[in-house]
N, C-alpha and C. Protein backbone atom coordinates (compact mmCIF):
# COMPACT_ATOMS: atom_id res chain seq x y z
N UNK A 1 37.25 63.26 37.06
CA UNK A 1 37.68 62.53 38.24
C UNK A 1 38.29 63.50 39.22
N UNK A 2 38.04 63.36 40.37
CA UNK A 2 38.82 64.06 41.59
C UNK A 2 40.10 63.73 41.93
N UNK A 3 40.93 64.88 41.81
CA UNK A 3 42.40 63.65 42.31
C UNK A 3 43.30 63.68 43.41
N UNK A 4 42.18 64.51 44.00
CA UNK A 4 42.69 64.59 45.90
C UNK A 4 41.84 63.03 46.89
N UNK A 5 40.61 62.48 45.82
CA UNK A 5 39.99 61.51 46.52
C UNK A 5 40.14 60.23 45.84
N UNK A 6 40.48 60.75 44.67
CA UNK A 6 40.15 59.34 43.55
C UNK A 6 38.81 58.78 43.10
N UNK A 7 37.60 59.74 43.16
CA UNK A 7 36.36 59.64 42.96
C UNK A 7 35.86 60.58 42.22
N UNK A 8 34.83 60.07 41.08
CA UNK A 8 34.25 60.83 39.99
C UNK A 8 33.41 61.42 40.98
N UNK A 9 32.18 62.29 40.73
CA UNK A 9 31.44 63.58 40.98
C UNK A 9 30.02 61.87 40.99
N UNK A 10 29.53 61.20 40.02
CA UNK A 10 28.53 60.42 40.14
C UNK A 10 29.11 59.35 41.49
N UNK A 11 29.96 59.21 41.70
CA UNK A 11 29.91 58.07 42.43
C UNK A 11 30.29 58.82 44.09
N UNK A 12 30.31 60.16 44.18
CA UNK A 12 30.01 61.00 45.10
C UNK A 12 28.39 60.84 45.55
N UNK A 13 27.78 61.16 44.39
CA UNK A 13 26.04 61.63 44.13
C UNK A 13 25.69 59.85 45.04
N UNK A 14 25.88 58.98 44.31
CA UNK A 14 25.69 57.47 44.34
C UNK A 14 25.69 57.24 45.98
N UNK A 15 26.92 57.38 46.90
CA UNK A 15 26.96 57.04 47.91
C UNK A 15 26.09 57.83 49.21
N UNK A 16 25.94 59.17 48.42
CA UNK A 16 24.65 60.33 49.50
C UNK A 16 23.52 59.70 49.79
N UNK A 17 23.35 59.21 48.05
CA UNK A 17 22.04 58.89 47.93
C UNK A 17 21.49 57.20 48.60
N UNK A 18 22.69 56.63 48.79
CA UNK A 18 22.64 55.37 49.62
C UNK A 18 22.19 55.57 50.93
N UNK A 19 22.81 57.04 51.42
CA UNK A 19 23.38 56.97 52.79
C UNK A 19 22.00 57.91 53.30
N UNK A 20 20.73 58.42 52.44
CA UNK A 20 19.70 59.20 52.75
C UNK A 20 18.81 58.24 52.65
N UNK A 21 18.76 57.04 52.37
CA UNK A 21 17.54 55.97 51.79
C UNK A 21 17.28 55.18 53.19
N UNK A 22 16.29 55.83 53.87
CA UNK A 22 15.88 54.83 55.36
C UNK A 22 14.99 53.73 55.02
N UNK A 23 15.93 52.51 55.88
CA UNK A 23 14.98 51.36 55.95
C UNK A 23 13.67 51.53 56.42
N UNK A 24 13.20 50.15 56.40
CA UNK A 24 11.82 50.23 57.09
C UNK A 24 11.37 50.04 57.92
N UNK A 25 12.27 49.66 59.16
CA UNK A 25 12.84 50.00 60.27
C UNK A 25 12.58 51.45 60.83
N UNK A 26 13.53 51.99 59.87
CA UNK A 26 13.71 53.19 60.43
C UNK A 26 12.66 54.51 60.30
N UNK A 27 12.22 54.20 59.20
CA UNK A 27 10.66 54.70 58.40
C UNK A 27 9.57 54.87 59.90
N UNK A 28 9.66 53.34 60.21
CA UNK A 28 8.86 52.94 61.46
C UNK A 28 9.14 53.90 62.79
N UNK A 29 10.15 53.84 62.82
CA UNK A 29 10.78 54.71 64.15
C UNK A 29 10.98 56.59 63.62
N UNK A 30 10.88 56.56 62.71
CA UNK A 30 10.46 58.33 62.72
C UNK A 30 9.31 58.49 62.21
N UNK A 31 8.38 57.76 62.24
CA UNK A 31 7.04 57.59 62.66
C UNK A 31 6.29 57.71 63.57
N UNK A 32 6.92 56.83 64.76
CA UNK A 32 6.79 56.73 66.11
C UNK A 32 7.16 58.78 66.76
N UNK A 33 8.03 58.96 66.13
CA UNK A 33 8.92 59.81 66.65
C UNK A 33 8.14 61.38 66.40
N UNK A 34 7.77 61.36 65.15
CA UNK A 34 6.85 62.32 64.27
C UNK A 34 5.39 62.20 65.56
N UNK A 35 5.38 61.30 65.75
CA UNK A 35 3.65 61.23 66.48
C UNK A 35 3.89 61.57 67.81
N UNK A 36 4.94 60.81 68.48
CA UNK A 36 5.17 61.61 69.78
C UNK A 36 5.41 63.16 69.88
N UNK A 37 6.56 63.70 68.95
CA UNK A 37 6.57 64.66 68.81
C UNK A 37 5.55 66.14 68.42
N UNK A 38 3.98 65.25 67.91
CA UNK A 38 2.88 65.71 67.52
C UNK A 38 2.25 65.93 69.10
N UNK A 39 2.40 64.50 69.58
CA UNK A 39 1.44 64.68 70.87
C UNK A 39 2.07 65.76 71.94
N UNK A 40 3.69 65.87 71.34
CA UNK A 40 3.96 66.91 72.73
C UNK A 40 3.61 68.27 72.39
N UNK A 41 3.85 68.57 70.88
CA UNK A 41 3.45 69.85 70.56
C UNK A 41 1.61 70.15 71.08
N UNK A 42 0.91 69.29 70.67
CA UNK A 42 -0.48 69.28 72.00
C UNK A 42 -0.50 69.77 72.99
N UNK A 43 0.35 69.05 73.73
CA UNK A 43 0.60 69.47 75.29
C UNK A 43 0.86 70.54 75.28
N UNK A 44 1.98 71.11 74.63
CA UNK A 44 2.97 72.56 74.57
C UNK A 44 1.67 73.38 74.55
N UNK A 45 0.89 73.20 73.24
CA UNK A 45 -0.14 74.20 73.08
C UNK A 45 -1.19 74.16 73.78
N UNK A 46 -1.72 73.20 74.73
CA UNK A 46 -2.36 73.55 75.76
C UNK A 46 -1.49 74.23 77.19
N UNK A 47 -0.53 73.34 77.49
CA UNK A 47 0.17 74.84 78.79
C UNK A 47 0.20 75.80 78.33
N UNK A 48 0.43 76.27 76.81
CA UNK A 48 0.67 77.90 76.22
C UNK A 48 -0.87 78.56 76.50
N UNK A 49 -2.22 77.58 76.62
CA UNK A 49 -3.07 77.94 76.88
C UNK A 49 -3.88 78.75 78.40
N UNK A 50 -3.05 77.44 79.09
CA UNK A 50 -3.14 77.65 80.52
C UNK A 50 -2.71 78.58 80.62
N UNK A 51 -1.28 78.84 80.64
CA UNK A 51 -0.12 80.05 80.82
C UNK A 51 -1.03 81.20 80.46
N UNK A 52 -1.79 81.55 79.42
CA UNK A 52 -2.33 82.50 79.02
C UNK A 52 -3.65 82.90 79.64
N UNK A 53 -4.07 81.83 80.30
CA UNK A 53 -5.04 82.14 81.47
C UNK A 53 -4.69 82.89 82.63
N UNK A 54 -3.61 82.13 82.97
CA UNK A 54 -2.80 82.61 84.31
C UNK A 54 -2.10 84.06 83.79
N UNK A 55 -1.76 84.51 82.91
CA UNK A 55 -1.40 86.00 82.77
C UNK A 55 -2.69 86.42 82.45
N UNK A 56 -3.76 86.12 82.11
CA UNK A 56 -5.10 87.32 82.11
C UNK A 56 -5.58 87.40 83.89
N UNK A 57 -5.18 86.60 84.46
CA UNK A 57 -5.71 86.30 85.46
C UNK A 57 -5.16 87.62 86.38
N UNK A 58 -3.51 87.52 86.23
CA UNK A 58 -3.10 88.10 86.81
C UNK A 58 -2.80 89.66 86.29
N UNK A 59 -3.31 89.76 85.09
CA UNK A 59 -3.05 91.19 84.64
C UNK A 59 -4.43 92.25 84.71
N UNK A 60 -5.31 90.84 85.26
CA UNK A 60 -6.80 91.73 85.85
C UNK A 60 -6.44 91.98 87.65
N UNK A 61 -5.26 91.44 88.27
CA UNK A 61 -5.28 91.68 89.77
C UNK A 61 -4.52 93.08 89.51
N UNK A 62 -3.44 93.10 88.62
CA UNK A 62 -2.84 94.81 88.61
C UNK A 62 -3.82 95.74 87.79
N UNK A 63 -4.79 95.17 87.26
CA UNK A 63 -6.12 96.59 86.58
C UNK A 63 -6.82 96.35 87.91
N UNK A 64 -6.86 95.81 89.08
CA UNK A 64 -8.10 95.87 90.17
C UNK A 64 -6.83 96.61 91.49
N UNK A 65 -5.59 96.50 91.49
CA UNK A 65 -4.61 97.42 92.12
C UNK A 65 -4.83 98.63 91.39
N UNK A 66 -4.94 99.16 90.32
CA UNK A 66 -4.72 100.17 89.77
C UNK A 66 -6.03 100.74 89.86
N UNK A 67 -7.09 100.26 90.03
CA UNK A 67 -8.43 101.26 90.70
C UNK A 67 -8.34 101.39 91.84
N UNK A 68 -8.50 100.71 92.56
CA UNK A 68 -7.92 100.83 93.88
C UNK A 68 -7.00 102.17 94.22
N UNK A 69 -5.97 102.21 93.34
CA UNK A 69 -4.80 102.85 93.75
C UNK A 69 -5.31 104.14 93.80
N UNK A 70 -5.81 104.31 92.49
CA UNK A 70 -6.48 105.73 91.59
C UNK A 70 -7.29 106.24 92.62
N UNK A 71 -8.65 105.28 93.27
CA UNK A 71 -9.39 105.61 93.97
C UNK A 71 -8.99 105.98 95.41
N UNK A 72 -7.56 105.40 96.12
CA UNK A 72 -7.42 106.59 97.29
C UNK A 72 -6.83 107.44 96.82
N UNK A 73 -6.17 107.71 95.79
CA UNK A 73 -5.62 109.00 95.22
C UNK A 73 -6.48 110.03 95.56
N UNK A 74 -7.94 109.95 94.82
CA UNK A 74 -8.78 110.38 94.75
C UNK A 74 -9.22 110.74 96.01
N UNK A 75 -9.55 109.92 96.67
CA UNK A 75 -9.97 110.32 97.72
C UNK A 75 -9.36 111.47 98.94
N UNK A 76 -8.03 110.87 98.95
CA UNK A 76 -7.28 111.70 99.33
C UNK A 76 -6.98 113.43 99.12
N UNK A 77 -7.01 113.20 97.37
CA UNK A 77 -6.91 114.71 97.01
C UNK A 77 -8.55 115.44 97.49
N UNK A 78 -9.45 114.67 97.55
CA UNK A 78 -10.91 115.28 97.72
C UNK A 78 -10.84 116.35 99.62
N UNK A 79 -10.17 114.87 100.21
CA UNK A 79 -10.54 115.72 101.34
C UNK A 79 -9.32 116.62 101.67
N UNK A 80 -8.11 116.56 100.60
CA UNK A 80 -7.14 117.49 101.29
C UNK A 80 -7.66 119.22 100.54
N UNK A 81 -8.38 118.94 99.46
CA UNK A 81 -8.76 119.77 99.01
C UNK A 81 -9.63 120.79 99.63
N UNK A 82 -10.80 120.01 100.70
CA UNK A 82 -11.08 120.71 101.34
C UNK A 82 -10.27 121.68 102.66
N UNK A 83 -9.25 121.26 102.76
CA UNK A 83 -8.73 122.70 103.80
C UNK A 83 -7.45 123.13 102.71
N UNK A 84 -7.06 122.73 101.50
CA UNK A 84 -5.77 123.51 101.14
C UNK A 84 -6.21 124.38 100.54
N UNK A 85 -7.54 124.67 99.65
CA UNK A 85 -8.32 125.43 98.83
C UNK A 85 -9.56 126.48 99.63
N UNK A 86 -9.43 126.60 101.02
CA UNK A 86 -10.09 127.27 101.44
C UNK A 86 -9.89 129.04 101.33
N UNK A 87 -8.47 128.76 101.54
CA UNK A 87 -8.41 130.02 101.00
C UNK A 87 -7.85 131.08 99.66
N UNK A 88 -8.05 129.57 98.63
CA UNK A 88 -7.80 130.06 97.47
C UNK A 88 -9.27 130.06 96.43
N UNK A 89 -9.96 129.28 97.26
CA UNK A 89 -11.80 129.37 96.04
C UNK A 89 -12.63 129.94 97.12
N UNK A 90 -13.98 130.26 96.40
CA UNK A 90 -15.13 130.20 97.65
C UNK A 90 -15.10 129.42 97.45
N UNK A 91 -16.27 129.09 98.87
CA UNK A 91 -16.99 128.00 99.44
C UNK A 91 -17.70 126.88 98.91
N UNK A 92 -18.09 127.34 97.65
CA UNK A 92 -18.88 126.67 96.90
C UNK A 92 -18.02 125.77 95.58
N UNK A 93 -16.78 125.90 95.38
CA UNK A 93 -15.54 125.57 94.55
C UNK A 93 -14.93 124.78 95.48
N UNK A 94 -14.19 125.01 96.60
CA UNK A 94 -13.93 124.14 97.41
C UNK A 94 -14.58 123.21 97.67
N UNK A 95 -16.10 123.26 97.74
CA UNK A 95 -17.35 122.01 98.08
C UNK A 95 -17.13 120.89 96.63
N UNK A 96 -17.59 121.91 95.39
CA UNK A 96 -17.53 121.39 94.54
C UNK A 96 -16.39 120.39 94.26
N UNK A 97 -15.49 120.80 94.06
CA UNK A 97 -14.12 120.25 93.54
C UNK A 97 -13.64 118.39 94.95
N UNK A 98 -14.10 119.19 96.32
CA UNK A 98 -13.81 118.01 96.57
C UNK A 98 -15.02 116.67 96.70
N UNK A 99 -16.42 117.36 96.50
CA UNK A 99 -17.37 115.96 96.15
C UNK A 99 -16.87 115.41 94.91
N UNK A 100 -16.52 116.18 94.04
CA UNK A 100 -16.35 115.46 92.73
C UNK A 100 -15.19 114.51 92.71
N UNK A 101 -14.15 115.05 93.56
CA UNK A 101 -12.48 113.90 93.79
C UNK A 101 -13.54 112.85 94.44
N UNK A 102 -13.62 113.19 95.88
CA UNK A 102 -14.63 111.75 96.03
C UNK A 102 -15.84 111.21 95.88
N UNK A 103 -16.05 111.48 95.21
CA UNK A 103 -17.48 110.69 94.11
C UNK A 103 -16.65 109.54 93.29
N UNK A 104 -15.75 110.51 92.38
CA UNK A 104 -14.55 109.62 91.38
C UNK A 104 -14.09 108.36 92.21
N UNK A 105 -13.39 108.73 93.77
CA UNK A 105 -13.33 107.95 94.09
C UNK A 105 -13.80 106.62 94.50
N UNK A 106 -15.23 107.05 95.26
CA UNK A 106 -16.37 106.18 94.79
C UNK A 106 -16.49 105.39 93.73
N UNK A 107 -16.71 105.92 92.64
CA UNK A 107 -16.64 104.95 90.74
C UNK A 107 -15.50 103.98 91.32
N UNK A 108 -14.05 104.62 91.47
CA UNK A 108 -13.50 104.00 91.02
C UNK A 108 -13.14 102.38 91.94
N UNK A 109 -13.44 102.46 93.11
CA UNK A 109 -13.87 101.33 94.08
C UNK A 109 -14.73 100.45 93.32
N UNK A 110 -15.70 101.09 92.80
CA UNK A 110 -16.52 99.81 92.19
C UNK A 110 -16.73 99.56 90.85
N UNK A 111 -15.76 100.13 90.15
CA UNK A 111 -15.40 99.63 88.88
C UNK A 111 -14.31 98.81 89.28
N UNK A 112 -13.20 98.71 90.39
CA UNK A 112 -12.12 97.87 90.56
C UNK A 112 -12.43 96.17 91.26
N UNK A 113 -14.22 96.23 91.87
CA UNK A 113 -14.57 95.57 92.49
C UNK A 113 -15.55 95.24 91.03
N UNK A 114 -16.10 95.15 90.25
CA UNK A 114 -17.00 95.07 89.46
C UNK A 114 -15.90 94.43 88.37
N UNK A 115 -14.88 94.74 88.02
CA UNK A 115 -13.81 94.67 86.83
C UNK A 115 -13.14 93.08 87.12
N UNK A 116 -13.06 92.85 88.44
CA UNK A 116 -12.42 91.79 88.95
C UNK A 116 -13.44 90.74 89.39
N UNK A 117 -14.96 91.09 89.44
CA UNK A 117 -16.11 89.80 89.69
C UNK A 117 -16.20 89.26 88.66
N UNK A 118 -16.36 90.47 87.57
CA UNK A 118 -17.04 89.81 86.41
C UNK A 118 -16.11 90.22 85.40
N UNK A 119 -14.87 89.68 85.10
CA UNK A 119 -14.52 89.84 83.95
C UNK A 119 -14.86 89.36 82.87
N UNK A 120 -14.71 89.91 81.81
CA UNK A 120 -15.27 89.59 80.33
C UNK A 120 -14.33 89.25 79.17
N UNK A 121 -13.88 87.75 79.93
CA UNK A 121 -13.45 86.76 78.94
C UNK A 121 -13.66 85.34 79.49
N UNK A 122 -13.49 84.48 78.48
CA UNK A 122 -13.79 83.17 78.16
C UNK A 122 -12.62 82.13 78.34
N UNK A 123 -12.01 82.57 79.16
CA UNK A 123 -10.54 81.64 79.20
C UNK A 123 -10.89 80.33 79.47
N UNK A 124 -9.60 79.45 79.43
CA UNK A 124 -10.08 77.68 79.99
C UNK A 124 -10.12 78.68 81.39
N UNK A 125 -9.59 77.35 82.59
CA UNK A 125 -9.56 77.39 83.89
C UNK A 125 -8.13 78.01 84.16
N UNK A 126 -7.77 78.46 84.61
CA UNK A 126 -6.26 78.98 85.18
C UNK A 126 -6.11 78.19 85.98
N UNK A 127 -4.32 78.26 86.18
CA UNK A 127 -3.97 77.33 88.00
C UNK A 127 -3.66 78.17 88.80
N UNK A 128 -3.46 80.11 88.45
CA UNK A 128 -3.71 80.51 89.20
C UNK A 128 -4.74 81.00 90.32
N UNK A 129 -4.61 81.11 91.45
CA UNK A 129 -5.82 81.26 92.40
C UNK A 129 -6.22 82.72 92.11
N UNK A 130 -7.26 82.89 92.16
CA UNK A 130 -7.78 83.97 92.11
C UNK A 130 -7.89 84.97 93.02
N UNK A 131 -7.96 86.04 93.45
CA UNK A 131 -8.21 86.22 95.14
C UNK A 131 -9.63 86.14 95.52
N UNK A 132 -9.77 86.01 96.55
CA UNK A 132 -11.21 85.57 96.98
C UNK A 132 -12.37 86.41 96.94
N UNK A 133 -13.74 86.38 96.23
CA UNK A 133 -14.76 87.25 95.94
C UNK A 133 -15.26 88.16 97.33
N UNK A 134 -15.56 87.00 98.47
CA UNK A 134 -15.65 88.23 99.44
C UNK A 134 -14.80 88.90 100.12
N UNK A 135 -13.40 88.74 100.02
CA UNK A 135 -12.44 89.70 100.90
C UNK A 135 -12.43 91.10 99.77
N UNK A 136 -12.44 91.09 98.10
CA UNK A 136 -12.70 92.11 97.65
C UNK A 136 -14.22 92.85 97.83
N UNK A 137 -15.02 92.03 97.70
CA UNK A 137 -16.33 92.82 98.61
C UNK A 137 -16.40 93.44 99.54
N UNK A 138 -15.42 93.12 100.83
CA UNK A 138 -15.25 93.53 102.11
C UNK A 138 -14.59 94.69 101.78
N UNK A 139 -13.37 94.78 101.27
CA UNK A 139 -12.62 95.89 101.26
C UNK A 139 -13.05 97.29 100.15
N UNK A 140 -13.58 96.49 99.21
CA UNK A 140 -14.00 97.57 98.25
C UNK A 140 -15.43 98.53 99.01
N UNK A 141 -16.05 97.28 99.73
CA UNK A 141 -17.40 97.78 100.15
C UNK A 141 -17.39 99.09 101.48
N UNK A 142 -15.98 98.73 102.22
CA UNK A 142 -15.32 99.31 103.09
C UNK A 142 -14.72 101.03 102.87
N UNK A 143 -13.87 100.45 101.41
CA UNK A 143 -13.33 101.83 100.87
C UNK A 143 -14.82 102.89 100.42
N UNK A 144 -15.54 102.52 99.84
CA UNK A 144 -17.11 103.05 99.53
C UNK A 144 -17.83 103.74 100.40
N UNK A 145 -17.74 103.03 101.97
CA UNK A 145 -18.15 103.90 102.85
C UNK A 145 -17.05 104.89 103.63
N UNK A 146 -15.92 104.92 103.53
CA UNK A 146 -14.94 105.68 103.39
C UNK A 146 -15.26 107.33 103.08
N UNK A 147 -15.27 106.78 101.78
CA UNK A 147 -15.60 107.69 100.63
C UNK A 147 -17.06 108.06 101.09
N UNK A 148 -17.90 108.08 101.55
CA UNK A 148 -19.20 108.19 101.84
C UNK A 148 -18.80 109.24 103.09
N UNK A 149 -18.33 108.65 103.83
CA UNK A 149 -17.82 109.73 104.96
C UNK A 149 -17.32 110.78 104.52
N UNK A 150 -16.49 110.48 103.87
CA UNK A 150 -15.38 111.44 103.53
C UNK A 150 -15.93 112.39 103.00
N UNK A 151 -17.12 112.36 101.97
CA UNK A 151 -17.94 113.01 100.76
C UNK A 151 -18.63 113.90 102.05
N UNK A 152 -19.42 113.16 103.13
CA UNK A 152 -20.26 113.70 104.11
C UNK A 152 -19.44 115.01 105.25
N UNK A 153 -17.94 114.71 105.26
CA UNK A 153 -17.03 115.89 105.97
C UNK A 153 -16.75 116.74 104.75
N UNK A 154 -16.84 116.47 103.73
CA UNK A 154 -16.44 117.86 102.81
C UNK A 154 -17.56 118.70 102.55
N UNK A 155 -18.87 118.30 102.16
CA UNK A 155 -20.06 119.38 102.73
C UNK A 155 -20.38 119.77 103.98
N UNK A 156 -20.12 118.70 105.07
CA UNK A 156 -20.60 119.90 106.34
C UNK A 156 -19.28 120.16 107.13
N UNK A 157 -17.96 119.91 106.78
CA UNK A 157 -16.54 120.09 107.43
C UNK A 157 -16.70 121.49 107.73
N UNK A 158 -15.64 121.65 108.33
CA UNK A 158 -15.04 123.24 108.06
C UNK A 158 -13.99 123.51 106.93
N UNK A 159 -14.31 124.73 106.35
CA UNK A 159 -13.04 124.88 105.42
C UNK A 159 -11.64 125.41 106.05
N UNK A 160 -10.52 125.01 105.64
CA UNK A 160 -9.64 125.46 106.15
C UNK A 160 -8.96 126.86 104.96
N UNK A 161 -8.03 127.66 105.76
CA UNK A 161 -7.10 127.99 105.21
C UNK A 161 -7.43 129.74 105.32
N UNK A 162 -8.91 130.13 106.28
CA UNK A 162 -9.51 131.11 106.38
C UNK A 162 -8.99 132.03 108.08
């Protein structure tokens, strides 16, 4: 017997076990409760779906910034190459070195424009917007002839630095 309560150890056990025994009532209502709670976990796991659209979505706009980026890098170093290296290569090293920066640069315009038309996954639909197919056509197609120029002043430019 306990003699701070005045209760044996079974008639402890006795009253738990009263007090854990749900009616059928209540059976009914964490039933209800179990199923709603089923249908929201549904939901949950489709926004977790969406959500996961909308970050591929958007983690292909910073891989189509990041060619982009690479590619005026590129470009840039191509044609500065032609007058900072004039008077550290011949003629033919200086030519070389800067068709090849912008050529790269070239690729990399239309791997950033190619990477972002056609990506290669299967997602649902996103709710993010996408950016629009021909303003990256325009600009990628833009940077390309850039680079086309640019390629065309580093073979017949002048070299600098002579």
């Amino acid at each position: 017997m306990d003699t701070a309560e005045g209760t044996t150890a079974n008639e402890k056990d006795s009253r738990h076990t009263a007090q854990r025994k749900p009616t059928r009532a209540q059976g009914q209502g964490e039933a209800e409760t179990l199923a709603t709670r089923s249908r929201g976990m549904q939901d949950s796991a489709d926004r977790r779906t969406v959500l996961a659209a909308d970050r591929t979505v958007l983690a292909a706009e910073r891989t189509y910034a990041a060619w982009v980026r690479t590619g005026l890098a590129a470009l840039a170093s191509g044609v500065g190459a032609k007058k900072v290296l004039g008077g550290v290569l011949p003629e033919w090293g200086v030519v070389l070195t800067g068709s090849v920066l912008v050529l790269f640069s070239a690729a990399c315009f239309a791997a950033a424009v190619w990477r972002e038309l056609w990506p290669d996954i299967n997602a649902p639909r996103p709710e993010v917007r996408r950016l629009p197919r021909a303003m990256l056509l325009c600009l990628n197609g833009f940077l390309m002839l850039v680079a086309l120029t640019a390629l065309f002043g580093v073979w017949f430019g002048e070299t600098g630095g002579g």
